[in-house]
C-alpha atoms as a PDB file:
ATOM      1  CA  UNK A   1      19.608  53.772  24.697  1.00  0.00           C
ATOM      2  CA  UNK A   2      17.473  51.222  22.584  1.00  0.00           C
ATOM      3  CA  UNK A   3      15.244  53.679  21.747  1.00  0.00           C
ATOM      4  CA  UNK A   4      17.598  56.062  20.405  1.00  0.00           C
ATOM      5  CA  UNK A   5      19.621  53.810  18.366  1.00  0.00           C
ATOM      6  CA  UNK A   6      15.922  52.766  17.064  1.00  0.00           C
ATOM      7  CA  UNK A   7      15.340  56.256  16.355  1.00  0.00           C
ATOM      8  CA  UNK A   8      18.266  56.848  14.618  1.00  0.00           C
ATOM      9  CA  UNK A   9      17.537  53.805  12.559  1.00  0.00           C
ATOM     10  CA  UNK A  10      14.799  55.329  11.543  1.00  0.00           C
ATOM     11  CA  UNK A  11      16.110  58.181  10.742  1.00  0.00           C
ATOM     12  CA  UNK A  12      19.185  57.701   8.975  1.00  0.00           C
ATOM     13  CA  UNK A  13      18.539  53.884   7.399  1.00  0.00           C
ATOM     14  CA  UNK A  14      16.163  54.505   4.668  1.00  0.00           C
ATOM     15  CA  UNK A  15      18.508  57.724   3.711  1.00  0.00           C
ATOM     16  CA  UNK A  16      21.369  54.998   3.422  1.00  0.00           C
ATOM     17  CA  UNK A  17      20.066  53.028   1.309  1.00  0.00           C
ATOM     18  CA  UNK A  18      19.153  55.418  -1.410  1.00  0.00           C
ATOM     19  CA  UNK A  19      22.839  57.001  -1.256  1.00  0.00           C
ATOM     20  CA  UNK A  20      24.170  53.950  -1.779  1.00  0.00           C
ATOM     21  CA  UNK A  21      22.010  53.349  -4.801  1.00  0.00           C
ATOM     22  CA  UNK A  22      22.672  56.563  -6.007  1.00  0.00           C
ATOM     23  CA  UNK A  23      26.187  56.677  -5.435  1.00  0.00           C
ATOM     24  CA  UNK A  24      26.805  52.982  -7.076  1.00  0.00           C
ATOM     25  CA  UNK A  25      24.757  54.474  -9.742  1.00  0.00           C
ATOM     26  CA  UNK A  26      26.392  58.119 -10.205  1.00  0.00           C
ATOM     27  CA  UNK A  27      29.922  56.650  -9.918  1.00  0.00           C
ATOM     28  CA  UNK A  28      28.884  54.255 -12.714  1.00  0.00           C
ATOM     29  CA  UNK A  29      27.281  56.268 -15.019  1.00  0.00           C
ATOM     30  CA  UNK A  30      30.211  58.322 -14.790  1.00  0.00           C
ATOM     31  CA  UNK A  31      33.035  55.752 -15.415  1.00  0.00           C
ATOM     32  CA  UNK A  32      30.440  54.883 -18.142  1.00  0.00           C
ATOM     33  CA  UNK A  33      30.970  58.523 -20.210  1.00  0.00           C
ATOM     34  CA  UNK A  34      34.525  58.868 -18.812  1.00  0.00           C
ATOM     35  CA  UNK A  35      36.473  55.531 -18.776  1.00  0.00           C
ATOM     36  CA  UNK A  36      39.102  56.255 -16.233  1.00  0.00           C
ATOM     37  CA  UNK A  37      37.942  59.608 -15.270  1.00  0.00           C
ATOM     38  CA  UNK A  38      38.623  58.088 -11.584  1.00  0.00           C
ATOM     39  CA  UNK A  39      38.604  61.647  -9.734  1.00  0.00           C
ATOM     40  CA  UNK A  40      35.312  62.428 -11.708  1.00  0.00           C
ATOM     41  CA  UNK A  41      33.450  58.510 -11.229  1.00  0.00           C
ATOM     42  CA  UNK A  42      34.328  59.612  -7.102  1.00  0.00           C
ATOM     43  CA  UNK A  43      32.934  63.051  -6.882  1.00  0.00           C
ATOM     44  CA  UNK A  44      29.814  61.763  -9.058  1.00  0.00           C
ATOM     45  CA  UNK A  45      29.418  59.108  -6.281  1.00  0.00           C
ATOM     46  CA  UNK A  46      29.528  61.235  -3.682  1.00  0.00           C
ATOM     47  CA  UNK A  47      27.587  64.011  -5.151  1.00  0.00           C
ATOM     48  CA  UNK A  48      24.566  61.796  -6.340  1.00  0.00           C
ATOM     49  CA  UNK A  49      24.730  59.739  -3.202  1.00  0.00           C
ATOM     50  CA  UNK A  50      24.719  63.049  -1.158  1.00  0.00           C
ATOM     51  CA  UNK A  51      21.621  64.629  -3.007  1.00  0.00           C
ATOM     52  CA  UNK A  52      19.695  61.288  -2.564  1.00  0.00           C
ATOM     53  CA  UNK A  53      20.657  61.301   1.382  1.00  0.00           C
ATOM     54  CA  UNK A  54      19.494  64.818   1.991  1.00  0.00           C
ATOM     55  CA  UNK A  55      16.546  65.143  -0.200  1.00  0.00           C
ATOM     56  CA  UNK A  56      15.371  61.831   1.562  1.00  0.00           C
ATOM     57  CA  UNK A  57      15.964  63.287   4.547  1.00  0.00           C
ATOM     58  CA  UNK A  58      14.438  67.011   3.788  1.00  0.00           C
ATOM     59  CA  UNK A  59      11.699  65.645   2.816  1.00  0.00           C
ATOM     60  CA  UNK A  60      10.952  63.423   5.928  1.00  0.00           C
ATOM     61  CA  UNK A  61      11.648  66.537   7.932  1.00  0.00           C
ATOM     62  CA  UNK A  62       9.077  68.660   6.397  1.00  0.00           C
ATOM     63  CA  UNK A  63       6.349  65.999   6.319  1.00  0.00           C
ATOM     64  CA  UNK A  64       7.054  65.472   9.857  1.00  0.00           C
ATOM     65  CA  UNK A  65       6.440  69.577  10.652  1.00  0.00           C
ATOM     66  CA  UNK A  66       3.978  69.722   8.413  1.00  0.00           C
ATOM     67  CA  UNK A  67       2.087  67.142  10.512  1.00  0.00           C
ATOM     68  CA  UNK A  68       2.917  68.340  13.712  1.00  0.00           C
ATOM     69  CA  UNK A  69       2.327  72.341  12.830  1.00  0.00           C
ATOM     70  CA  UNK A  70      -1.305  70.945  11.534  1.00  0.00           C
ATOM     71  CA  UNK A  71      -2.362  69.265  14.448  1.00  0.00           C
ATOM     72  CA  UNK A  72      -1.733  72.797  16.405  1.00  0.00           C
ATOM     73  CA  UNK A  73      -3.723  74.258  13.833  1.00  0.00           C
ATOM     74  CA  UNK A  74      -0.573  76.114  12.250  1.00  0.00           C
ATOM     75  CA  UNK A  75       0.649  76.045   8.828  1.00  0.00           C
ATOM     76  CA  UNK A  76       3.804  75.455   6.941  1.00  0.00           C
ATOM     77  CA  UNK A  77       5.674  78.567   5.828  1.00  0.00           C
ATOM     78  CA  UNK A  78       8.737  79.186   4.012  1.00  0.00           C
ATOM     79  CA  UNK A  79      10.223  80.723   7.559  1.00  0.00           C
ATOM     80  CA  UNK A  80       9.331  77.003   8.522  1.00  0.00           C
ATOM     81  CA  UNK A  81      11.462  75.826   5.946  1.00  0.00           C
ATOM     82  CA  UNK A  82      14.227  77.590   6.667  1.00  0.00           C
ATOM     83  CA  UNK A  83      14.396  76.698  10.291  1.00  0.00           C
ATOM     84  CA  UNK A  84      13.646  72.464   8.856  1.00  0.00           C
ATOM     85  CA  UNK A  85      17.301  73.924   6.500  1.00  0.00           C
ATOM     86  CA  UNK A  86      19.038  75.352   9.513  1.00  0.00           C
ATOM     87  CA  UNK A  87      18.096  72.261  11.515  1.00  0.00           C
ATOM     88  CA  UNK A  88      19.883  70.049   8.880  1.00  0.00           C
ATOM     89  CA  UNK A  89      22.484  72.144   8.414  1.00  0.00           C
ATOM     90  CA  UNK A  90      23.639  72.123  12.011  1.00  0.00           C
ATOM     91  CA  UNK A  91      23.116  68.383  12.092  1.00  0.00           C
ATOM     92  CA  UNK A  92      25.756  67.975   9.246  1.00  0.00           C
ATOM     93  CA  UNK A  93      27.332  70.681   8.276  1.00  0.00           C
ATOM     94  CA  UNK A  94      31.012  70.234  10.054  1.00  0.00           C
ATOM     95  CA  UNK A  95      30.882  66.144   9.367  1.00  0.00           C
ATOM     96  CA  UNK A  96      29.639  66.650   5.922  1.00  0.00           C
ATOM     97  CA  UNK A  97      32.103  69.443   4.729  1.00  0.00           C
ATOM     98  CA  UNK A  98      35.193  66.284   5.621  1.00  0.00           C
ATOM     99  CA  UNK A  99      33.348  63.788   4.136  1.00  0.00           C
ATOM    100  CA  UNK A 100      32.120  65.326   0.725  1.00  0.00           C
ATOM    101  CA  UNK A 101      35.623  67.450   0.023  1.00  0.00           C
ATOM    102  CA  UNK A 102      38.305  65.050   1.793  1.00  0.00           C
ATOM    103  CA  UNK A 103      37.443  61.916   3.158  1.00  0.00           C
ATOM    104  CA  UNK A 104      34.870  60.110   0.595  1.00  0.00           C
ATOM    105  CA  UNK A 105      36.414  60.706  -2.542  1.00  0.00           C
ATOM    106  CA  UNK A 106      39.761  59.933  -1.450  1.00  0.00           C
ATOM    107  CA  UNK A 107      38.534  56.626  -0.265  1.00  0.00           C
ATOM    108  CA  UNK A 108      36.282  56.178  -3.718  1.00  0.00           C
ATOM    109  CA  UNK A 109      39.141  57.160  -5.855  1.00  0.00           C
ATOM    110  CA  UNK A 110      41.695  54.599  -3.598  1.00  0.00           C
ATOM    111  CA  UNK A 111      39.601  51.967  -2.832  1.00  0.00           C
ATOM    112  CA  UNK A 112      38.504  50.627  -5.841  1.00  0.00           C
ATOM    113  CA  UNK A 113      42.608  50.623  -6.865  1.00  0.00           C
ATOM    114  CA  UNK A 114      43.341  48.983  -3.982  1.00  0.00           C
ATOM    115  CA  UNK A 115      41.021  46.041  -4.034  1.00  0.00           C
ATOM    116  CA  UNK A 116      40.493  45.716  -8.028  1.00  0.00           C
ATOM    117  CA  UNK A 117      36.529  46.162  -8.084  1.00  0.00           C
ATOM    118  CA  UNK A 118      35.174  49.541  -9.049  1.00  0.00           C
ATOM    119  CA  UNK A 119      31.453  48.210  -7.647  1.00  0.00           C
ATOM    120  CA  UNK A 120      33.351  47.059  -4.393  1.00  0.00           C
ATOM    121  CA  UNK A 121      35.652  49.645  -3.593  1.00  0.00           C
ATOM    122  CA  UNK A 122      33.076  52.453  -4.155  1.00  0.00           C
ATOM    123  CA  UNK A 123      30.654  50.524  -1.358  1.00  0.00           C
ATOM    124  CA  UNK A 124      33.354  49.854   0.892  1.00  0.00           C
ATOM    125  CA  UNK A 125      34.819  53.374   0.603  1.00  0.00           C
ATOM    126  CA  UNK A 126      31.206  54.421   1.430  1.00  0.00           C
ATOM    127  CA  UNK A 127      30.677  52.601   4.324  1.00  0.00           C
ATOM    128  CA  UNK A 128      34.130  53.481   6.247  1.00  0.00           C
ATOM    129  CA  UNK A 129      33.547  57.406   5.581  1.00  0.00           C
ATOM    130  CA  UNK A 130      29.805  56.674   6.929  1.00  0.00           C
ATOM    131  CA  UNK A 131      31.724  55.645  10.406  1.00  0.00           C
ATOM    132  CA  UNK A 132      33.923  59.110  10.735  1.00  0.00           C
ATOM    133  CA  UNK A 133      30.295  60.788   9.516  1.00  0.00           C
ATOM    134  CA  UNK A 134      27.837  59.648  11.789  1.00  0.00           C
ATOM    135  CA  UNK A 135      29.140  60.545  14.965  1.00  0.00           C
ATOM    136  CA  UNK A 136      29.287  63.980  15.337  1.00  0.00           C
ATOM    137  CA  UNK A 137      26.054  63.421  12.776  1.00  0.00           C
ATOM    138  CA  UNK A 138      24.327  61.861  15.383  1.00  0.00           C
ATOM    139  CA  UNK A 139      25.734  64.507  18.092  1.00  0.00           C
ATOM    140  CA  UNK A 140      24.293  67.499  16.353  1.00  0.00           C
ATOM    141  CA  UNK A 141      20.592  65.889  15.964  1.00  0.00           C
ATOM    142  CA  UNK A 142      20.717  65.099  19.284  1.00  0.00           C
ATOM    143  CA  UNK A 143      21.548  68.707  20.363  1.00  0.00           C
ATOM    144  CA  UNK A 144      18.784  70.252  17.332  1.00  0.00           C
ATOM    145  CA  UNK A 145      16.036  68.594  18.586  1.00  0.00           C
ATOM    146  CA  UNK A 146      16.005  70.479  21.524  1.00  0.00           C
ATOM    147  CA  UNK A 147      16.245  74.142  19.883  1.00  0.00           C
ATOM    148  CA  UNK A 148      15.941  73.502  16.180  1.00  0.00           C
ATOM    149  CA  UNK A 149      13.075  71.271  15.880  1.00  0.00           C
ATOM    150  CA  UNK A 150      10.823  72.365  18.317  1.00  0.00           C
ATOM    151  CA  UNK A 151       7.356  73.262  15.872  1.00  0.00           C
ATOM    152  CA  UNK A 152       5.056  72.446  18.411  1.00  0.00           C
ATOM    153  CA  UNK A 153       5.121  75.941  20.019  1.00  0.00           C
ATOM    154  CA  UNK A 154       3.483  78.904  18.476  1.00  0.00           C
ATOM    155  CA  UNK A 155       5.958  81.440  17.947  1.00  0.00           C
END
Protein backbone atom coordinates (compact mmCIF):
# COMPACT_ATOMS: atom_id res chain seq x y z
CA UNK A 1 0.00 0.00 0.00
CA UNK A 2 3.11 2.35 0.54
CA UNK A 3 3.91 2.17 -2.78
CA UNK A 4 0.72 3.19 -4.13
CA UNK A 5 0.04 6.03 -1.94
CA UNK A 6 3.80 6.98 -3.12
CA UNK A 7 2.66 6.65 -6.53
CA UNK A 8 -0.18 8.60 -6.23
CA UNK A 9 1.93 11.25 -4.63
CA UNK A 10 3.62 11.40 -7.45
CA UNK A 11 1.12 11.62 -9.49
CA UNK A 12 -1.34 13.90 -8.24
CA UNK A 13 1.07 16.30 -5.80
CA UNK A 14 2.89 18.38 -8.22
CA UNK A 15 -0.70 18.81 -10.15
CA UNK A 16 -1.91 20.23 -6.66
CA UNK A 17 0.19 22.56 -6.23
CA UNK A 18 -0.11 24.39 -9.47
CA UNK A 19 -4.11 24.39 -9.09
CA UNK A 20 -3.82 25.89 -6.09
CA UNK A 21 -1.60 28.60 -7.47
CA UNK A 22 -3.70 29.01 -10.23
CA UNK A 23 -6.85 28.97 -8.57
CA UNK A 24 -5.62 31.59 -5.68
CA UNK A 25 -4.50 33.43 -8.67
CA UNK A 26 -7.67 33.17 -11.13
CA UNK A 27 -10.08 33.82 -8.21
CA UNK A 28 -8.00 36.95 -7.52
CA UNK A 29 -7.52 38.38 -10.63
CA UNK A 30 -11.08 38.07 -10.96
CA UNK A 31 -12.33 39.77 -7.72
CA UNK A 32 -9.61 42.20 -8.98
CA UNK A 33 -11.79 43.30 -12.42
CA UNK A 34 -15.09 42.42 -10.69
CA UNK A 35 -15.21 43.56 -6.99
CA UNK A 36 -17.90 41.34 -5.65
CA UNK A 37 -18.48 39.37 -8.69
CA UNK A 38 -18.40 36.36 -6.00
CA UNK A 39 -20.09 33.67 -8.44
CA UNK A 40 -17.55 34.84 -11.17
CA UNK A 41 -14.05 35.12 -8.58
CA UNK A 42 -15.39 31.03 -7.86
CA UNK A 43 -15.81 29.72 -11.31
CA UNK A 44 -12.43 31.65 -12.30
CA UNK A 45 -10.85 29.63 -9.41
CA UNK A 46 -11.98 26.62 -10.36
CA UNK A 47 -11.58 27.00 -14.01
CA UNK A 48 -7.86 28.25 -13.87
CA UNK A 49 -7.06 25.82 -11.12
CA UNK A 50 -8.64 23.01 -13.29
CA UNK A 51 -6.65 23.88 -16.57
CA UNK A 52 -3.37 24.04 -14.50
CA UNK A 53 -4.27 20.42 -12.89
CA UNK A 54 -4.93 18.75 -16.18
CA UNK A 55 -2.47 20.30 -18.45
CA UNK A 56 0.13 19.30 -15.67
CA UNK A 57 -1.12 16.17 -15.72
CA UNK A 58 -1.54 15.69 -19.76
CA UNK A 59 1.53 16.56 -20.15
CA UNK A 60 3.21 14.05 -17.68
CA UNK A 61 1.09 11.44 -19.37
CA UNK A 62 2.36 11.95 -22.78
CA UNK A 63 6.02 12.31 -21.80
CA UNK A 64 5.62 9.18 -19.97
CA UNK A 65 4.19 7.26 -23.46
CA UNK A 66 6.31 8.98 -25.37
CA UNK A 67 9.18 7.36 -23.42
CA UNK A 68 7.85 4.13 -23.08
CA UNK A 69 6.47 3.83 -26.98
CA UNK A 70 10.34 4.88 -27.83
CA UNK A 71 12.04 2.38 -26.02
CA UNK A 72 9.79 -0.31 -28.11
CA UNK A 73 10.87 1.45 -31.01
CA UNK A 74 7.23 2.96 -31.63
CA UNK A 75 6.22 6.43 -32.05
CA UNK A 76 3.75 8.86 -30.70
CA UNK A 77 0.64 9.39 -32.81
CA UNK A 78 -2.33 11.43 -32.49
CA UNK A 79 -4.41 7.88 -32.04
CA UNK A 80 -1.86 7.79 -29.03
CA UNK A 81 -3.15 10.88 -27.86
CA UNK A 82 -6.43 10.15 -27.87
CA UNK A 83 -6.19 6.96 -25.95
CA UNK A 84 -3.50 9.32 -23.17
CA UNK A 85 -7.38 11.74 -23.46
CA UNK A 86 -9.62 8.76 -22.96
CA UNK A 87 -7.34 7.51 -20.19
CA UNK A 88 -7.83 10.87 -18.32
CA UNK A 89 -11.11 11.17 -19.05
CA UNK A 90 -12.15 7.92 -17.42
CA UNK A 91 -9.91 8.74 -14.49
CA UNK A 92 -12.01 11.96 -13.82
CA UNK A 93 -14.67 12.42 -15.67
CA UNK A 94 -17.72 11.40 -13.10
CA UNK A 95 -15.65 13.11 -9.93
CA UNK A 96 -14.76 16.07 -11.96
CA UNK A 97 -18.24 16.85 -13.55
CA UNK A 98 -19.46 17.30 -9.23
CA UNK A 99 -16.64 19.08 -8.42
CA UNK A 100 -16.25 21.75 -11.29
CA UNK A 101 -20.34 22.40 -11.71
CA UNK A 102 -21.57 21.74 -7.95
CA UNK A 103 -19.34 21.13 -5.29
CA UNK A 104 -16.19 23.65 -5.71
CA UNK A 105 -17.80 26.72 -6.46
CA UNK A 106 -20.38 26.39 -3.97
CA UNK A 107 -17.74 25.94 -1.39
CA UNK A 108 -15.51 29.00 -3.07
CA UNK A 109 -18.47 31.22 -3.25
CA UNK A 110 -19.52 30.13 0.73
CA UNK A 111 -16.43 29.76 2.23
CA UNK A 112 -14.80 32.81 1.95
CA UNK A 113 -18.39 34.42 3.49
CA UNK A 114 -18.29 32.21 6.07
CA UNK A 115 -14.85 32.67 7.48
CA UNK A 116 -14.18 36.48 6.31
CA UNK A 117 -10.91 35.82 4.13
CA UNK A 118 -11.32 35.65 0.39
CA UNK A 119 -7.43 34.09 0.25
CA UNK A 120 -8.58 31.58 3.06
CA UNK A 121 -11.85 30.49 2.16
CA UNK A 122 -10.91 29.90 -1.53
CA UNK A 123 -7.89 27.37 -0.16
CA UNK A 124 -9.97 25.81 2.31
CA UNK A 125 -12.93 25.39 -0.08
CA UNK A 126 -10.26 23.78 -2.34
CA UNK A 127 -8.96 21.41 -0.17
CA UNK A 128 -12.44 19.88 1.23
CA UNK A 129 -13.79 19.40 -2.53
CA UNK A 130 -10.16 17.74 -3.20
CA UNK A 131 -11.40 14.98 -0.42
CA UNK A 132 -14.98 14.10 -2.24
CA UNK A 133 -12.58 14.27 -5.65
CA UNK A 134 -9.90 12.03 -5.12
CA UNK A 135 -11.51 8.96 -4.32
CA UNK A 136 -13.27 7.74 -7.03
CA UNK A 137 -10.14 9.83 -8.79
CA UNK A 138 -7.91 7.49 -7.47
CA UNK A 139 -10.43 4.43 -8.24
CA UNK A 140 -10.57 5.09 -11.93
CA UNK A 141 -6.55 5.31 -12.37
CA UNK A 142 -6.31 2.38 -10.64
CA UNK A 143 -8.77 0.53 -12.97
CA UNK A 144 -7.05 2.60 -16.43
CA UNK A 145 -3.86 1.41 -15.90
CA UNK A 146 -4.76 -1.88 -16.61
CA UNK A 147 -6.70 -1.24 -20.08
CA UNK A 148 -6.09 2.41 -20.79
CA UNK A 149 -2.50 2.84 -20.31
CA UNK A 150 -1.07 -0.11 -21.50
CA UNK A 151 1.58 1.46 -24.56
CA UNK A 152 3.96 -1.10 -24.15
CA UNK A 153 2.23 -3.53 -26.57
CA UNK A 154 2.27 -3.08 -30.26
CA UNK A 155 -1.11 -2.86 -31.43
Amino acid sequence: MKAKVVEWLRRYLPAEILSVLATLGGAGLAWQLAPGQEVRAALAGTWAGNVAYFGWLLLQDVRRTRRQLRANGRRYTRRTLRQNLLALAVEFGPAELLDSLLIRPVLMVWLPRLLGSRSGGILLAKLLADVTFYVPAILSYELSKKRLRRFDQAD
